[in-house]
C-alpha atoms as a PDB file:
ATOM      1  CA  UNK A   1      90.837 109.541 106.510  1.00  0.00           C
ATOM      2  CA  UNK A   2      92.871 108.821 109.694  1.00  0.00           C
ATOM      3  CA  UNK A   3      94.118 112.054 110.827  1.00  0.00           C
ATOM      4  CA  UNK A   4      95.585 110.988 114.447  1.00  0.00           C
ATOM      5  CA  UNK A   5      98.574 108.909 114.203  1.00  0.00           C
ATOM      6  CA  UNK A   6      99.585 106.811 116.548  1.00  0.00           C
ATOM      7  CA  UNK A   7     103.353 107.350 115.484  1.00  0.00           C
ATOM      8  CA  UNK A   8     104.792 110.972 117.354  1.00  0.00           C
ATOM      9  CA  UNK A   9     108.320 112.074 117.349  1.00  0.00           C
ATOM     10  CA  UNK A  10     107.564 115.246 119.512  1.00  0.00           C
ATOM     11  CA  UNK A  11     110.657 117.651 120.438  1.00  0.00           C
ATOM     12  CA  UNK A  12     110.566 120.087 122.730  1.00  0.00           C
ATOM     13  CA  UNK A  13     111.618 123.389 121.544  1.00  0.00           C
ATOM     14  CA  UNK A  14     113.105 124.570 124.623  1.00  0.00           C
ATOM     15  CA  UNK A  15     115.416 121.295 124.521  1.00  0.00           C
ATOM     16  CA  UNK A  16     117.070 122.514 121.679  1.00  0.00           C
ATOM     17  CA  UNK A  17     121.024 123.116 121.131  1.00  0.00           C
ATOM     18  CA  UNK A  18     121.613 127.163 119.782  1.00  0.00           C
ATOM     19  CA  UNK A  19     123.001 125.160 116.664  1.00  0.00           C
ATOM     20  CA  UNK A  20     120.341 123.101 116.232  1.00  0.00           C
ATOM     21  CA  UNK A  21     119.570 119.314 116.231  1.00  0.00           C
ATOM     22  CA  UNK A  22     119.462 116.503 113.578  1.00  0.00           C
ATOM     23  CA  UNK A  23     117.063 113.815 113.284  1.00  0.00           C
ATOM     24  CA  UNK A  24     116.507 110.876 110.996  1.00  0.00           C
ATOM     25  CA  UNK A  25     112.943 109.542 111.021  1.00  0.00           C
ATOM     26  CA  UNK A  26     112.593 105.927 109.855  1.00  0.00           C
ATOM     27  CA  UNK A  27     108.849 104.883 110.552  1.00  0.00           C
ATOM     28  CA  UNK A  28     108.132 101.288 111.531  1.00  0.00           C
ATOM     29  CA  UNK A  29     106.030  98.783 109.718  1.00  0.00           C
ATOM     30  CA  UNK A  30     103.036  99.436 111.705  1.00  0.00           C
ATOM     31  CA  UNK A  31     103.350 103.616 111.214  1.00  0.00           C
ATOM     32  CA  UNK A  32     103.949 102.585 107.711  1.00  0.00           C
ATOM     33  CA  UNK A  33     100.925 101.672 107.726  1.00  0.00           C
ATOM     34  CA  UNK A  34      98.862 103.919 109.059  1.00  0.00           C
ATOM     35  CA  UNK A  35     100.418 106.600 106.885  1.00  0.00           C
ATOM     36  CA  UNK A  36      99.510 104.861 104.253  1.00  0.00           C
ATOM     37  CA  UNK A  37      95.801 104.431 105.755  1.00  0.00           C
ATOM     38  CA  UNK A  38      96.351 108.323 105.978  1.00  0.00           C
ATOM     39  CA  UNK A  39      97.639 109.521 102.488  1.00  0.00           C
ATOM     40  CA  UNK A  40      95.046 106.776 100.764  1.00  0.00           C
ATOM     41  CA  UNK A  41      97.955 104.673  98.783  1.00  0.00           C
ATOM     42  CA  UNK A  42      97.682 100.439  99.125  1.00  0.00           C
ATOM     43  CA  UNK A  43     101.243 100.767 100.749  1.00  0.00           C
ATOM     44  CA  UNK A  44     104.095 102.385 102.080  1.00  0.00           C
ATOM     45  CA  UNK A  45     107.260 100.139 101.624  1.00  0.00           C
ATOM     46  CA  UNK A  46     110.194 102.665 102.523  1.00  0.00           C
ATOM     47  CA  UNK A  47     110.150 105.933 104.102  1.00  0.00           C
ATOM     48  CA  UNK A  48     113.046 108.222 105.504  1.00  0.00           C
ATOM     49  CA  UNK A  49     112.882 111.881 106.548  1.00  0.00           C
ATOM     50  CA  UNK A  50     116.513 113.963 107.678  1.00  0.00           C
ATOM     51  CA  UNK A  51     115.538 116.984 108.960  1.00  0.00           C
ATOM     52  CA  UNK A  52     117.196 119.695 110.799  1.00  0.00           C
ATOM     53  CA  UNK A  53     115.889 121.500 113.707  1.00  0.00           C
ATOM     54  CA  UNK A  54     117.331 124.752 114.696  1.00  0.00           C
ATOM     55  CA  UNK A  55     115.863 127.264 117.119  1.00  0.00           C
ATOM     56  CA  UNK A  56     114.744 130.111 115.426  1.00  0.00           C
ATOM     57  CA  UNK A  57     114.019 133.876 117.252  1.00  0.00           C
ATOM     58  CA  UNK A  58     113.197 133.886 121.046  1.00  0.00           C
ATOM     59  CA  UNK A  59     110.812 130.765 121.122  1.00  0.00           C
ATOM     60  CA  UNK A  60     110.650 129.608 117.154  1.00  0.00           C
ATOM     61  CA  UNK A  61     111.949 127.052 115.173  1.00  0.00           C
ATOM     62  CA  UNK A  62     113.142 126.207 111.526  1.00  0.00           C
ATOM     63  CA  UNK A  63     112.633 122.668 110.430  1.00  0.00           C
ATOM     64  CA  UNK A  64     114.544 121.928 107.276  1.00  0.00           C
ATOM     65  CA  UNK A  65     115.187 118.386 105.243  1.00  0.00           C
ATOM     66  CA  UNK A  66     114.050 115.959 103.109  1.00  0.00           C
ATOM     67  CA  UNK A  67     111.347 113.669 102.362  1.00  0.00           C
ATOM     68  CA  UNK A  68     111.938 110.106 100.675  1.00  0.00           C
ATOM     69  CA  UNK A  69     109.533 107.807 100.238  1.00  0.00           C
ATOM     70  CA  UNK A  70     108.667 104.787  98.016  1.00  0.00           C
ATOM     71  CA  UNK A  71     104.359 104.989  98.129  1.00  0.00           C
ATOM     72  CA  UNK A  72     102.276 101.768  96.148  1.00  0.00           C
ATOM     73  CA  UNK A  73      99.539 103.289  94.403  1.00  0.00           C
ATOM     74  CA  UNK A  74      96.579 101.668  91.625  1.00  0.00           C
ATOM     75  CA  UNK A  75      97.914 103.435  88.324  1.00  0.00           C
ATOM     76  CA  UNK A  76      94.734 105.115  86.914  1.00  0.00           C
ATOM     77  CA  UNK A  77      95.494 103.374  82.900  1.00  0.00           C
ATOM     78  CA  UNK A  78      95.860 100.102  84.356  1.00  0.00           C
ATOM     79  CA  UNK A  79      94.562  99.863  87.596  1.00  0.00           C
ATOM     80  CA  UNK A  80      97.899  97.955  88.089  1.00  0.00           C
ATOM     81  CA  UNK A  81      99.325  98.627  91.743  1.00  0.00           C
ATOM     82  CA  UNK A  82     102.730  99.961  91.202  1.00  0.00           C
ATOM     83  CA  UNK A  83     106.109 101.782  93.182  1.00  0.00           C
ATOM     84  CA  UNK A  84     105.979 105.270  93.121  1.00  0.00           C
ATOM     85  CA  UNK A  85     108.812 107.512  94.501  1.00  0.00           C
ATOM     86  CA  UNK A  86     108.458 110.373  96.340  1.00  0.00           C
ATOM     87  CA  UNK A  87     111.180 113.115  97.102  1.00  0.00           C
ATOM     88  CA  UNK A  88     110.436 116.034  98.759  1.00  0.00           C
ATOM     89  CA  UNK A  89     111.960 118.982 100.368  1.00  0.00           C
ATOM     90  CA  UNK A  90     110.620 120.646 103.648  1.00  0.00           C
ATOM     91  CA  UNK A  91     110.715 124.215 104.965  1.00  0.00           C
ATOM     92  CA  UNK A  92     108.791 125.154 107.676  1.00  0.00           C
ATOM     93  CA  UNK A  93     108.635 127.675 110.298  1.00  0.00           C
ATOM     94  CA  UNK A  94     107.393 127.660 113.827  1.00  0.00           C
ATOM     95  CA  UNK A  95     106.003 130.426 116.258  1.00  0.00           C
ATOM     96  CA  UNK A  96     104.761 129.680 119.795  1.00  0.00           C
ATOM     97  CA  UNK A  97     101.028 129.647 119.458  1.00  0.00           C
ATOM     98  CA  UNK A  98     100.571 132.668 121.661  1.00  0.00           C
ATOM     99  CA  UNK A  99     103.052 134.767 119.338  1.00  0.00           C
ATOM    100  CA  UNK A 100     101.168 133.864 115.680  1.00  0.00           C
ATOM    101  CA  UNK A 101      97.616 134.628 118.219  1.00  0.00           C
ATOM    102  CA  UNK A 102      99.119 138.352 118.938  1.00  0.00           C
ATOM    103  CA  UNK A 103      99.995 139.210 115.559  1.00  0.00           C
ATOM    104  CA  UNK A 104      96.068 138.661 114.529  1.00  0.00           C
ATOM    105  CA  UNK A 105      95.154 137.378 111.117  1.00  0.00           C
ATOM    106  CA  UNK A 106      97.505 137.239 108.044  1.00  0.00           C
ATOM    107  CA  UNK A 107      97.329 139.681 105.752  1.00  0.00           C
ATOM    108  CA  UNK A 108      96.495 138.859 101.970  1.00  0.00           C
ATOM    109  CA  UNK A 109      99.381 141.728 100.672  1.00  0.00           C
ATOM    110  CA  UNK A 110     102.098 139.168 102.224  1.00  0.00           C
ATOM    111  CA  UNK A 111     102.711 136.929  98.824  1.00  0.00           C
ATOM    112  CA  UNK A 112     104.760 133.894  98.766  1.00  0.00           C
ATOM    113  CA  UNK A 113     105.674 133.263 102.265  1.00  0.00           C
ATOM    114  CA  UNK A 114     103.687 130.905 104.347  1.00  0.00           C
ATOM    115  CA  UNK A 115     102.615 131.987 107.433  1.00  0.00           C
ATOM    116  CA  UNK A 116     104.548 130.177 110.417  1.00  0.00           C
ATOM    117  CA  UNK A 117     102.597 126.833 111.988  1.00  0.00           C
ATOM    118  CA  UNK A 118     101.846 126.938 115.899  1.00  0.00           C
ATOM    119  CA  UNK A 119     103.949 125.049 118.452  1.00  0.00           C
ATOM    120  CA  UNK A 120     101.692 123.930 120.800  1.00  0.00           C
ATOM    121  CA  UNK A 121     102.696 123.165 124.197  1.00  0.00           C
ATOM    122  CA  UNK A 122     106.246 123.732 123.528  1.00  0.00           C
ATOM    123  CA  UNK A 123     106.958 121.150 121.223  1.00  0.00           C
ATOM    124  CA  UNK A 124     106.882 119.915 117.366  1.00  0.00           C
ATOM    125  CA  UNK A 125     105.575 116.315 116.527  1.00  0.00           C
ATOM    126  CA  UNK A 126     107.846 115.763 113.417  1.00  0.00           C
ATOM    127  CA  UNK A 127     106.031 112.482 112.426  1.00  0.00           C
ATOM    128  CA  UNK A 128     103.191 114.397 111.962  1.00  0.00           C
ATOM    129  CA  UNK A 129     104.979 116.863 110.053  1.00  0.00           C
ATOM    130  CA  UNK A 130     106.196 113.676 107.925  1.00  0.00           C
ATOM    131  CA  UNK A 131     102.997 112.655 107.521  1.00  0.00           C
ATOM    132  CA  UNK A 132     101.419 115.743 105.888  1.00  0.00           C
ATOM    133  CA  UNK A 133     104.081 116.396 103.600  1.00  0.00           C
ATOM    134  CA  UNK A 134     104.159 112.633 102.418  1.00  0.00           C
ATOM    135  CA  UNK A 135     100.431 113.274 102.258  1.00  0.00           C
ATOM    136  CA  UNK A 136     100.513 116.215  99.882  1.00  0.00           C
ATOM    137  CA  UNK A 137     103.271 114.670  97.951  1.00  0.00           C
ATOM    138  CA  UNK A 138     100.994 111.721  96.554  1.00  0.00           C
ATOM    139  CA  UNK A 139     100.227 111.897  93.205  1.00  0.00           C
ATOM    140  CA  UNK A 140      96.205 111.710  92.839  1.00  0.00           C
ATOM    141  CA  UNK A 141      96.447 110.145  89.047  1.00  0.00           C
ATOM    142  CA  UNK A 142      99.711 107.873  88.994  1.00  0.00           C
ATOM    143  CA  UNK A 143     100.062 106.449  85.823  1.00  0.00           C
ATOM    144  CA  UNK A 144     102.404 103.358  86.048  1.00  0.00           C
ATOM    145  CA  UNK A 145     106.054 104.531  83.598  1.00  0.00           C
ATOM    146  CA  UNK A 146     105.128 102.818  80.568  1.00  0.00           C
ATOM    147  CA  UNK A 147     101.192 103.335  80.635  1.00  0.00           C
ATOM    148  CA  UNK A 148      98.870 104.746  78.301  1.00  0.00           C
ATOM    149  CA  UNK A 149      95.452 105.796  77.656  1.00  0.00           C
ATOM    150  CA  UNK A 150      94.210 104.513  74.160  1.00  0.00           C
ATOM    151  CA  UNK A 151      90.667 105.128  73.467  1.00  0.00           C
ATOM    152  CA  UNK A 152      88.213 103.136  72.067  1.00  0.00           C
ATOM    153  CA  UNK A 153      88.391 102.724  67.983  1.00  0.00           C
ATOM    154  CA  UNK A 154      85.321 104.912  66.621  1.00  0.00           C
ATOM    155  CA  UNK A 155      82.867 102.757  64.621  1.00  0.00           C
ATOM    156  CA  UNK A 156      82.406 105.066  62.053  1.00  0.00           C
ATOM    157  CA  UNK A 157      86.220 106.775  61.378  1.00  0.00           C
ATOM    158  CA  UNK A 158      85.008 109.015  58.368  1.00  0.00           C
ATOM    159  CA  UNK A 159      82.111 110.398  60.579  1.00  0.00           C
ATOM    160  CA  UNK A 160      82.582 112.929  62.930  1.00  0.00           C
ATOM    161  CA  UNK A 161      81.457 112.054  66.516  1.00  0.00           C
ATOM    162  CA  UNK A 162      78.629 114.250  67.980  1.00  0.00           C
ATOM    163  CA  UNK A 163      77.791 113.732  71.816  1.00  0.00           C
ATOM    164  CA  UNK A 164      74.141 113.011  70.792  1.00  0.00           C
ATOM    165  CA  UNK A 165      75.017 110.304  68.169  1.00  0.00           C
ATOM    166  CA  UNK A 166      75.152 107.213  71.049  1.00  0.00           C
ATOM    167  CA  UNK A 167      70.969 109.258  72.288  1.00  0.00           C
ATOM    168  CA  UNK A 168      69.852 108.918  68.661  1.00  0.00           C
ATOM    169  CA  UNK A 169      70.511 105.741  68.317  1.00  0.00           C
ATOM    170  CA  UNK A 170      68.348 104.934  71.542  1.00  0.00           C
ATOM    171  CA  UNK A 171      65.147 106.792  69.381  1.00  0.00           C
ATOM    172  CA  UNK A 172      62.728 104.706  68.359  1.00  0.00           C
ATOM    173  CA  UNK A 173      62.196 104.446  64.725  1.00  0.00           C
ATOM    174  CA  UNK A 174      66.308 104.561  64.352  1.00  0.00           C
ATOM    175  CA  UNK A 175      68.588 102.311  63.303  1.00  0.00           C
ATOM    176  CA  UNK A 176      66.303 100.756  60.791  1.00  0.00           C
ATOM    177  CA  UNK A 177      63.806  99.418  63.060  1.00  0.00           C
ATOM    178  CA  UNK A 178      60.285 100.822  62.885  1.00  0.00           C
ATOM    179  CA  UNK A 179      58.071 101.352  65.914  1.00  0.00           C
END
């Protein structure tokens, strides 16, 4: 898997307005593609991330928004390829590097609250950030709407199926044949 994209929307931290900034991420065709490279789908057709960046603290930021995305997947049932949607909220929080490096590691007795990510060099790359959530948010078994699993008929219904009934079979001297 591709982990450096060629497709960066970096902001600089220090660029920021006191109320914040916000930004509408629309990847092209060609980043479409390598996100799609990136998150292992056949496709991404449509992709759009608002998000709202607002300085957070003395050198922090909050990044806040939403994730749409229409992913093309093989359903699992079928192996059909298929349109799956994606919606998906972010929340993040950012520290200067130096400031997370200070504060040593995280504790385990801090439950439910995700320790902030670095910003390194002064900046965010929200396409990256894009990325990972759309990454995350791809279902790893999408069944098509409509699909299902049927199993193959038993050939003996009144029996009961044991997991060595298919090896004894295989024995010699079984199944009316004599060695």
């Amino acid at each position: 898997m591709n982990t450096e994209l060629n497709w960066r929307e970096p902001i600089t931290i220090s660029d920021l307005p006191p109320q914040g900034k916000e930004y509408e991420l629309v990847p092209d065709l060609a980043a479409r593609a390598e996100l799609a490279e990136q998150a292992g789908v056949l496709a991404v057709p449509k992709l759009i991330a608002k998000l709202d960046v607002r300085p957070q603290g003395k050198a922090g930021a909050e990044v806040r928004g939403l994730l749409q995305a229409t992913v093309r997947q093989n359903c699992v049932v079928t192996l059909e390829p298929f349109d799956n949607y994606i919606e998906e909220k972010v929340l993040l929080l950012f520290e200067p590097e130096e400031a997370i490096a200070a504060r040593g590691p995280v504790s385990e007795e801090i439950v439910g609250e995700d320790p902030p990510e670095p910003i390194v060099g002064g900046e965010i790359d929200l396409a990256a950030l894009v990325a990972e959530f759309l990454t995350l948010s791809v279902d790893p078994y999408p069944r098509k709407p409509g699909a299902e699993f049927r199993a193959p008929a038993e050939e003996d219904e009144g029996k009961e199926a044991s997991p060595f009934a298919a090896l004894a079979k295989l024995k010699p001297g079984q199944n009316g044949k004599k060695q």
